[in-house]
PDB file of N, CA and C in Angstrom:
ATOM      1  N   UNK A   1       0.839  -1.182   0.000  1.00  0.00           N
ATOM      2  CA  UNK A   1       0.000   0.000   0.000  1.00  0.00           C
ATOM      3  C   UNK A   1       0.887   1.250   0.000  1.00  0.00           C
ATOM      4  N   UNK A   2       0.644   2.041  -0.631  1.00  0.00           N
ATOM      5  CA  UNK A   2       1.197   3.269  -1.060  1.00  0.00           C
ATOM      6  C   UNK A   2       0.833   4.362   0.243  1.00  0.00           C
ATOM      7  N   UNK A   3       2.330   5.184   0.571  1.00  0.00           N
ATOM      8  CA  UNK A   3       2.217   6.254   1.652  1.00  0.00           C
ATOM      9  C   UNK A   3       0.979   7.292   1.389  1.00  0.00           C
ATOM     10  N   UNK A   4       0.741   7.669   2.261  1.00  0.00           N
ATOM     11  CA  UNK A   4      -0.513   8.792   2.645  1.00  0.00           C
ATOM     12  C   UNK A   4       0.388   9.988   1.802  1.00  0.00           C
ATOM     13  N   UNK A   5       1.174  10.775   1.754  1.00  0.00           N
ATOM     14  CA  UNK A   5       2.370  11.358   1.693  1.00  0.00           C
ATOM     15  C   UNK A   5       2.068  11.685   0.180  1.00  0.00           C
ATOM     16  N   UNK A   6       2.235  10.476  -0.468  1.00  0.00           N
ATOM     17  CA  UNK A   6       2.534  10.073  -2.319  1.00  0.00           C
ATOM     18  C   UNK A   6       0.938   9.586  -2.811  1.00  0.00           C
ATOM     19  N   UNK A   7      -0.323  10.001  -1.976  1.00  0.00           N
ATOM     20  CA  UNK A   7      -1.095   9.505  -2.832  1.00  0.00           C
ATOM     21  C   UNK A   7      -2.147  10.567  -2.486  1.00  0.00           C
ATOM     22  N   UNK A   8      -1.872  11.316  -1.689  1.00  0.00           N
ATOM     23  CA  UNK A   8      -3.129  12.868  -1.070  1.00  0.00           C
ATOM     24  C   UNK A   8      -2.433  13.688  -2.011  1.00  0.00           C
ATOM     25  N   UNK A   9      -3.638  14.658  -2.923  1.00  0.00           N
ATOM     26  CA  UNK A   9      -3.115  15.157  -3.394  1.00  0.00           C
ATOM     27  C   UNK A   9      -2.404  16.437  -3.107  1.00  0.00           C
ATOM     28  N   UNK A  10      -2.841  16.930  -2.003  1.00  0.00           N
ATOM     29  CA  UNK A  10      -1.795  17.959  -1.531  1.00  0.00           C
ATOM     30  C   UNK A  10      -0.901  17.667  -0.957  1.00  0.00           C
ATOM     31  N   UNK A  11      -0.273  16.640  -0.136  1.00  0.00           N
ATOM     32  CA  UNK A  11       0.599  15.897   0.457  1.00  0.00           C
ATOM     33  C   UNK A  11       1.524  15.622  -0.789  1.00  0.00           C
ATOM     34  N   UNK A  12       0.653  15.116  -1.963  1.00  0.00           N
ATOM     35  CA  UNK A  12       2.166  15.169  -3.203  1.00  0.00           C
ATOM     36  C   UNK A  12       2.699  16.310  -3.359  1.00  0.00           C
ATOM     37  N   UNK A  13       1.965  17.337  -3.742  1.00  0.00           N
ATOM     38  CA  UNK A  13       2.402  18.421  -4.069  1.00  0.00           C
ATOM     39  C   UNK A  13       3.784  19.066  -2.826  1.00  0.00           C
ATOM     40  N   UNK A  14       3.450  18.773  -1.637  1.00  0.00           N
ATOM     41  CA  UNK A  14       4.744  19.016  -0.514  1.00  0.00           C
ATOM     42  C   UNK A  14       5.417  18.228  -0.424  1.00  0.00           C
ATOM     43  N   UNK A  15       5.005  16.630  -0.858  1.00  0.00           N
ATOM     44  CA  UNK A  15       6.245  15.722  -0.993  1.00  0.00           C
ATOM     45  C   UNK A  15       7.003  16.455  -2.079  1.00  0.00           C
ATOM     46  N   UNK A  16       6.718  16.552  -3.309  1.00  0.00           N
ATOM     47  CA  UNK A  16       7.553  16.478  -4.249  1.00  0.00           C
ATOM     48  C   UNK A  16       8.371  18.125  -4.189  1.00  0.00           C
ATOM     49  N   UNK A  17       8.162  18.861  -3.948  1.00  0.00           N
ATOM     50  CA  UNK A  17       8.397  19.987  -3.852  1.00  0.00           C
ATOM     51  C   UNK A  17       9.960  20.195  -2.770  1.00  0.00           C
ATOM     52  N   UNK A  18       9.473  19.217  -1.301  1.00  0.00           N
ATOM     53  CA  UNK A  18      10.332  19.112  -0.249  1.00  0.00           C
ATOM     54  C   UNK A  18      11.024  18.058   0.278  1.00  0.00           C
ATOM     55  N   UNK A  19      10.489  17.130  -0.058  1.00  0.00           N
ATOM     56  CA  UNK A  19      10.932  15.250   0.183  1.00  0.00           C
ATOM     57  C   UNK A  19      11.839  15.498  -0.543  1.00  0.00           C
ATOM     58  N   UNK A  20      10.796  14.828  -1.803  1.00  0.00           N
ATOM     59  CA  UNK A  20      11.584  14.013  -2.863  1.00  0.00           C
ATOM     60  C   UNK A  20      12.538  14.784  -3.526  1.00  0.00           C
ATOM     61  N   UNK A  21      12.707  16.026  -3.613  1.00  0.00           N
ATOM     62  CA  UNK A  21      13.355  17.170  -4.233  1.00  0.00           C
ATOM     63  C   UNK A  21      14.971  16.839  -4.311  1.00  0.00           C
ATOM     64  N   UNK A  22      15.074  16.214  -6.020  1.00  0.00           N
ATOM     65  CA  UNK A  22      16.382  15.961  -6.240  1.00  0.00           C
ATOM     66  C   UNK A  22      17.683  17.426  -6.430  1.00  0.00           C
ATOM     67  N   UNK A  23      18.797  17.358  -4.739  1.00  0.00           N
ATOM     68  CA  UNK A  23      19.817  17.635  -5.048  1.00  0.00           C
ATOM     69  C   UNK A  23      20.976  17.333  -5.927  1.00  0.00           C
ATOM     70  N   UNK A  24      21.526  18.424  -6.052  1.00  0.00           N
ATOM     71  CA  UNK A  24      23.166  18.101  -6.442  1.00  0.00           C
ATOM     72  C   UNK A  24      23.917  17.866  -5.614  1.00  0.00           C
ATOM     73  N   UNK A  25      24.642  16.491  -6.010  1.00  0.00           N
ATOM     74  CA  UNK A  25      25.676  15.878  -4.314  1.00  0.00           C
ATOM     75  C   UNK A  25      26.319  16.619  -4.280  1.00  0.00           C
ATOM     76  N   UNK A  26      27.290  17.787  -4.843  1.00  0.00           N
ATOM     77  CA  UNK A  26      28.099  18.760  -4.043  1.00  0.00           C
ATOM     78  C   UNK A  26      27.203  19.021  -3.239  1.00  0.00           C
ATOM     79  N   UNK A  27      26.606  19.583  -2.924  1.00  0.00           N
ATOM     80  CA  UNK A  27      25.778  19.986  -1.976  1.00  0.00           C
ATOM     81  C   UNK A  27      26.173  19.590  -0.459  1.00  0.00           C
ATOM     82  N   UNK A  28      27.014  20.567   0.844  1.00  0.00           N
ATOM     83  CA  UNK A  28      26.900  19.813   1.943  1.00  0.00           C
ATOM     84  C   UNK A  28      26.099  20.018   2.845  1.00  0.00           C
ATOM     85  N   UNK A  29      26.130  19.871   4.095  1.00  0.00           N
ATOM     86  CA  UNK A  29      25.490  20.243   5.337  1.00  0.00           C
ATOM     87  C   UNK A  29      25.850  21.988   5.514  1.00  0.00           C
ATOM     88  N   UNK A  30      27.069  22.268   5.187  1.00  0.00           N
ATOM     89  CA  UNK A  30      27.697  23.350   5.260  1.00  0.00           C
ATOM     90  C   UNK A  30      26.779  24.646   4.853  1.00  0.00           C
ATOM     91  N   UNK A  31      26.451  23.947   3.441  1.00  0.00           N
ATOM     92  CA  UNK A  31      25.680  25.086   2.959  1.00  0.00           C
ATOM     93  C   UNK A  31      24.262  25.628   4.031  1.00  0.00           C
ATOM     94  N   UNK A  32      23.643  25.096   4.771  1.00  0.00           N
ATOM     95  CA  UNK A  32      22.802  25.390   5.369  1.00  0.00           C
ATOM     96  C   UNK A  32      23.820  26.824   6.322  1.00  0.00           C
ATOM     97  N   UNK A  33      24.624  26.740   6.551  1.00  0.00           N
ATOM     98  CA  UNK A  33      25.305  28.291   7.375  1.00  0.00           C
ATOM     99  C   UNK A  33      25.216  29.293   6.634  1.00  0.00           C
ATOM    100  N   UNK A  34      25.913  29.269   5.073  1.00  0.00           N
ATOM    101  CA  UNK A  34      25.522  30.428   4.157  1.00  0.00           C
ATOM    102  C   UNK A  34      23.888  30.533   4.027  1.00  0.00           C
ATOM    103  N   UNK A  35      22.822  29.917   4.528  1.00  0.00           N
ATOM    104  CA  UNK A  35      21.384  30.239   4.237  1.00  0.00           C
ATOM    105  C   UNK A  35      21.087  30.643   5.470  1.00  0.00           C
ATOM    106  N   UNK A  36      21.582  30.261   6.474  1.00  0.00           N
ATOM    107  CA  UNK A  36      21.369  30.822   7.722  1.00  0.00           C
ATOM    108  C   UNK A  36      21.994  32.284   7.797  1.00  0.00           C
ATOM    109  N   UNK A  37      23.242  32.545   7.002  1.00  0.00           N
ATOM    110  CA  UNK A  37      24.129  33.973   7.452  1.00  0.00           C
ATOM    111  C   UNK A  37      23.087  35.161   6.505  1.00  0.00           C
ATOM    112  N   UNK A  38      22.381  34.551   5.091  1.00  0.00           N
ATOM    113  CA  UNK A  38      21.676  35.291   4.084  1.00  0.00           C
ATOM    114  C   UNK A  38      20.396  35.324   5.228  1.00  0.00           C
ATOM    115  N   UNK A  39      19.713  34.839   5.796  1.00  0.00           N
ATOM    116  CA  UNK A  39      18.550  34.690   6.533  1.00  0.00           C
ATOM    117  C   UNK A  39      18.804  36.320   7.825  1.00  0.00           C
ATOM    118  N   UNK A  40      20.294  36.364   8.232  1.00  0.00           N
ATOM    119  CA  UNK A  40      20.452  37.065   9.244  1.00  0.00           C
ATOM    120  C   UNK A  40      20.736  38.555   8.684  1.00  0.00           C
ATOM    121  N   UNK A  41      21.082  37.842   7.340  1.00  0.00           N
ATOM    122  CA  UNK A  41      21.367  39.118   7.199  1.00  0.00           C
ATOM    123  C   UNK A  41      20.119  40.473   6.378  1.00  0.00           C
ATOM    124  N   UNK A  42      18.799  39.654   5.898  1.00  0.00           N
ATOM    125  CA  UNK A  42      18.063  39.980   5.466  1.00  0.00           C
ATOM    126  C   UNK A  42      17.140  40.666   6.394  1.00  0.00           C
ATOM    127  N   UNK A  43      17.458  39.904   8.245  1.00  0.00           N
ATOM    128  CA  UNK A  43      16.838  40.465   9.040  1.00  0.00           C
ATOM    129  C   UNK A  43      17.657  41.470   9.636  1.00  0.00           C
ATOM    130  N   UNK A  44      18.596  41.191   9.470  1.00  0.00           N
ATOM    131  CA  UNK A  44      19.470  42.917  10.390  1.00  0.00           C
ATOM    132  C   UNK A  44      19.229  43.867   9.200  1.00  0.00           C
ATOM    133  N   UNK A  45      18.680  43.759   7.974  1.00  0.00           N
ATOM    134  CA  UNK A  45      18.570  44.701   6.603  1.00  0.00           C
ATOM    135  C   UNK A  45      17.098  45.693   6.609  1.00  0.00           C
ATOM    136  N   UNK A  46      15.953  44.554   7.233  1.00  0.00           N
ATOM    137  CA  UNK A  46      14.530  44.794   7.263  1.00  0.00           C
ATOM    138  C   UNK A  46      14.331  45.757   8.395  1.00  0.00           C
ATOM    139  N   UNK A  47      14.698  45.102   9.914  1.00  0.00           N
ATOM    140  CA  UNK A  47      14.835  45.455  11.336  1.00  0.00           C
ATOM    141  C   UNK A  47      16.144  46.631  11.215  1.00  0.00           C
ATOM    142  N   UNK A  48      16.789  47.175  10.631  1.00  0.00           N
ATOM    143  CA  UNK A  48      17.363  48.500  10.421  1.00  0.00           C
ATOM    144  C   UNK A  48      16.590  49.541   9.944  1.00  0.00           C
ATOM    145  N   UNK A  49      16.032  48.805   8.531  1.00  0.00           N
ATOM    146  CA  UNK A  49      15.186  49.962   8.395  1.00  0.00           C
ATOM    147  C   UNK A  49      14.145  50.361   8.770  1.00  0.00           C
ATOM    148  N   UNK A  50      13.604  49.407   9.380  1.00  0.00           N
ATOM    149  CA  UNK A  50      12.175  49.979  10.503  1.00  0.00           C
ATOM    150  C   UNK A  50      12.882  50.997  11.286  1.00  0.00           C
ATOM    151  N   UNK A  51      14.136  50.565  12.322  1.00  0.00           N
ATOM    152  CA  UNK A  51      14.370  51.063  13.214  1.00  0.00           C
ATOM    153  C   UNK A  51      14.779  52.911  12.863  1.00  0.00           C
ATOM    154  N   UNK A  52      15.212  52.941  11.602  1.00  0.00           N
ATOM    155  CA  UNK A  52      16.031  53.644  11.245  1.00  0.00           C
ATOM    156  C   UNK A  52      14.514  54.802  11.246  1.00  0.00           C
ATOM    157  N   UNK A  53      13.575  54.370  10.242  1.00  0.00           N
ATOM    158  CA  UNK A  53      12.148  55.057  10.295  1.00  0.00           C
ATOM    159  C   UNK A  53      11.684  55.959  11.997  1.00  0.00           C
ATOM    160  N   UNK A  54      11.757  55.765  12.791  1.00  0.00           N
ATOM    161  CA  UNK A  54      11.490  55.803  13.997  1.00  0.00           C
ATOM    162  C   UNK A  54      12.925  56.957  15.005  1.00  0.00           C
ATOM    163  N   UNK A  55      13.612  56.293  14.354  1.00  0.00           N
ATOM    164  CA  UNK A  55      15.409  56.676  15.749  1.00  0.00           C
ATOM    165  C   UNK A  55      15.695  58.013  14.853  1.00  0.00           C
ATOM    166  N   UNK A  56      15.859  58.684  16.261  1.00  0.00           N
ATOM    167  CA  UNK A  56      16.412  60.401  15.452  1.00  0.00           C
ATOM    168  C   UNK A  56      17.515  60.419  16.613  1.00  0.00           C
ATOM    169  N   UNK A  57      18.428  60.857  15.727  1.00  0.00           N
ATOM    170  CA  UNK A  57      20.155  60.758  16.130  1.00  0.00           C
ATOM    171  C   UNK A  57      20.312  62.656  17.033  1.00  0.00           C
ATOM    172  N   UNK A  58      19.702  63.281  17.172  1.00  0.00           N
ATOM    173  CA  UNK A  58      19.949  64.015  17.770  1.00  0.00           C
ATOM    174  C   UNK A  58      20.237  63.617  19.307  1.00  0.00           C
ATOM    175  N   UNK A  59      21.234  64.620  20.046  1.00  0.00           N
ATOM    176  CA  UNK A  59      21.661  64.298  20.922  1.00  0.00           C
ATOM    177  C   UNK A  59      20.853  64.626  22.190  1.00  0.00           C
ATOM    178  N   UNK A  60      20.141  65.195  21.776  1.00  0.00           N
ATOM    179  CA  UNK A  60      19.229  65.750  23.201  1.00  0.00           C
ATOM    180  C   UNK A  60      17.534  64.795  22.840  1.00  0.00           C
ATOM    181  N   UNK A  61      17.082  63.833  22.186  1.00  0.00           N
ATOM    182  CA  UNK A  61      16.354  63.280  21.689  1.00  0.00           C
ATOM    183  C   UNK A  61      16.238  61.680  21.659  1.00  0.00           C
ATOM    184  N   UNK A  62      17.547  61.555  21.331  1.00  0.00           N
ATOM    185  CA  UNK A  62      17.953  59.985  21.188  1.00  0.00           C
ATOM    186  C   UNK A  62      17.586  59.014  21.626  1.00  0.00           C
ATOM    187  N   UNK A  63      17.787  59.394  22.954  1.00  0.00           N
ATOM    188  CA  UNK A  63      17.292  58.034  23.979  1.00  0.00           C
ATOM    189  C   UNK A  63      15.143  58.128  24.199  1.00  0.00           C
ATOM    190  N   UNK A  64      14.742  59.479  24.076  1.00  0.00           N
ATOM    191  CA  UNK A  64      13.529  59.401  23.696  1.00  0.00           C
ATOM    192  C   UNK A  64      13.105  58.967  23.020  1.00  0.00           C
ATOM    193  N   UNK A  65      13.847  58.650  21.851  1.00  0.00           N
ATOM    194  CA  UNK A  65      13.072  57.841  20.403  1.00  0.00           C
ATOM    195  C   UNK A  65      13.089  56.609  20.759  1.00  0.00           C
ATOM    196  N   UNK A  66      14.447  55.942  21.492  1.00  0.00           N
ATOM    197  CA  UNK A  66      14.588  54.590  21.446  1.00  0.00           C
ATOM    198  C   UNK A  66      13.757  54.192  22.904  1.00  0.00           C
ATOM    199  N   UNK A  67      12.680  55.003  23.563  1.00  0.00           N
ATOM    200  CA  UNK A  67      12.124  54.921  24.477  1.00  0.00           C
ATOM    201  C   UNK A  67      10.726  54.171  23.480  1.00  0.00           C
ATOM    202  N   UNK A  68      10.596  55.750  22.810  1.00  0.00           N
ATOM    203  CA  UNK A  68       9.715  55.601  21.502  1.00  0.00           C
ATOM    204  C   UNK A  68       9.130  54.103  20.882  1.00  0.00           C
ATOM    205  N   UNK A  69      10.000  53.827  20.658  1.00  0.00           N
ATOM    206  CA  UNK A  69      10.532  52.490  19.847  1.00  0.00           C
ATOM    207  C   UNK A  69      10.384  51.464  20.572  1.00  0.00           C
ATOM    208  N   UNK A  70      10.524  51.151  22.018  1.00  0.00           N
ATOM    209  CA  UNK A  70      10.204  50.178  22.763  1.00  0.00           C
ATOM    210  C   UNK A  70       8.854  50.317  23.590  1.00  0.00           C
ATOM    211  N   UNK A  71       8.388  51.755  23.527  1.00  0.00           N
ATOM    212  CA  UNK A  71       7.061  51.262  24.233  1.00  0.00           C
ATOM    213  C   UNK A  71       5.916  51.864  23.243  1.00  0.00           C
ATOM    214  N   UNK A  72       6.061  52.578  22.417  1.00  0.00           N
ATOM    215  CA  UNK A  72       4.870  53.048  21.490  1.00  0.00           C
ATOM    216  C   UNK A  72       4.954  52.226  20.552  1.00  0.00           C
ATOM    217  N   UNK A  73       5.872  52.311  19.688  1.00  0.00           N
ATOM    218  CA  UNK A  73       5.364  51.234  18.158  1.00  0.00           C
ATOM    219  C   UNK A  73       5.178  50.151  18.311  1.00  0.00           C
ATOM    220  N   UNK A  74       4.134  49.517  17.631  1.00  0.00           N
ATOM    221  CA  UNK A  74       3.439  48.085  17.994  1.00  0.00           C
ATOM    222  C   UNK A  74       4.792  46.838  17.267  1.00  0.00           C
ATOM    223  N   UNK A  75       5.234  46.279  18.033  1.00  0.00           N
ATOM    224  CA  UNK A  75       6.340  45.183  18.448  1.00  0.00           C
ATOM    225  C   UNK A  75       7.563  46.007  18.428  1.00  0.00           C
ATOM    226  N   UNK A  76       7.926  47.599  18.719  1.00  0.00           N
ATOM    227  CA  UNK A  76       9.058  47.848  18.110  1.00  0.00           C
ATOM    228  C   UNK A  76      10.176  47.060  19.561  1.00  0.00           C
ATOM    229  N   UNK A  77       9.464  46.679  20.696  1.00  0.00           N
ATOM    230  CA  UNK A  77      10.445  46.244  21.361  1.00  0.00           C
ATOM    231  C   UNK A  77      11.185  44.979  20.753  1.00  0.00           C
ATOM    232  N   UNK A  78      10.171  44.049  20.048  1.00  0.00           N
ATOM    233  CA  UNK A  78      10.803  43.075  19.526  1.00  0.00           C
ATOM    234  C   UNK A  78      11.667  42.796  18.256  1.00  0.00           C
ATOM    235  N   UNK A  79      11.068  44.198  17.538  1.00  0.00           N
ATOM    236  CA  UNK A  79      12.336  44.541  16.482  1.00  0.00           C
ATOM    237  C   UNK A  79      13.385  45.234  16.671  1.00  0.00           C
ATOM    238  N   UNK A  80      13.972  45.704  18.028  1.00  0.00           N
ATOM    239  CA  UNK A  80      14.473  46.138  18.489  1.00  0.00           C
ATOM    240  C   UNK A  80      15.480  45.062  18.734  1.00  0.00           C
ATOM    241  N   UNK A  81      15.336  44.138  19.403  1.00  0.00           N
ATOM    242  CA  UNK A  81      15.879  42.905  20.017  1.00  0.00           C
ATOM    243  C   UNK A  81      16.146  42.059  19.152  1.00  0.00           C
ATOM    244  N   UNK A  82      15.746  42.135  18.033  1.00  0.00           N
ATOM    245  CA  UNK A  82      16.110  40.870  16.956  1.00  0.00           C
ATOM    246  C   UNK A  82      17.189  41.717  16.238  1.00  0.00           C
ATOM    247  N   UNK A  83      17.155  43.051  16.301  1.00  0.00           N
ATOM    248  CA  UNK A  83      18.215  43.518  15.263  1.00  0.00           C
ATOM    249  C   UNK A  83      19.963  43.829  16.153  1.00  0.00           C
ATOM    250  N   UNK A  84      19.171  44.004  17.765  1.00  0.00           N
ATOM    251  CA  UNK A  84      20.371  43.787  18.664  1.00  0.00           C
ATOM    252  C   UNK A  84      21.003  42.433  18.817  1.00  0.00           C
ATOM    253  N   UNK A  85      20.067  41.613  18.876  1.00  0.00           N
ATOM    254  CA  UNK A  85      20.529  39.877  19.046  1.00  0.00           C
ATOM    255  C   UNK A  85      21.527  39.452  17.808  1.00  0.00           C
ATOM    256  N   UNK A  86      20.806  39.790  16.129  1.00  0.00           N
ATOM    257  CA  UNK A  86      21.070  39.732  15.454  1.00  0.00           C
ATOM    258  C   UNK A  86      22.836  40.195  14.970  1.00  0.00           C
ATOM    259  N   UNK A  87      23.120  41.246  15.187  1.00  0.00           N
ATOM    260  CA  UNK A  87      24.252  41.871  15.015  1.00  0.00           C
ATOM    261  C   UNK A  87      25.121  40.554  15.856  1.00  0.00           C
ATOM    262  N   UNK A  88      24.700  40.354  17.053  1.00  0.00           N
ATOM    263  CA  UNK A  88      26.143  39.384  17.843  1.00  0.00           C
ATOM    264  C   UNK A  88      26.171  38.139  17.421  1.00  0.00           C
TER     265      UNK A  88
END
């Protein structure tokens, strides 16, 4: 009897797409770090420029914005923290 997987038809459509999905053997484990470093870096790219929208660099202001930023804009605490986490 044939898998649930290979015979639902939406279940094929994600098998074949993600299962069965023929690589190239160069291919190592390795490469998953360069998709992870493109992944980090797309989010320190996104989460900058929100932040950047919001943060005013004046010196008598500064720390008000980034007050701003953690308690008025809706999640800015958490884009805040992913772009700090992110950087280390």
């Amino acid at each position: 009897m044939a898998s649930l997987r290979k015979t639902h038809p939406l279940m094929k459509i994600a098998n074949d797409a993600l299962v069965d999905l023929p690589t190239p053997s160069n291919i190592s484990a390795l490469w998953n770090f360069g998709s992870l470093l493109g992944l980090c870096l797309i989010t320190q790219i996104l989460t900058g420029l929100f932040l950047a929208m919001h943060y005013t660099s004046d010196i008598s202001t500064a720390f008000s914005s980034v007050t701003h930023i953690c308690r008025d804009v809706n999640y800015g605490w958490l884009i805040r923290n992913m772009h700090a986490n992110g950087a280390s």
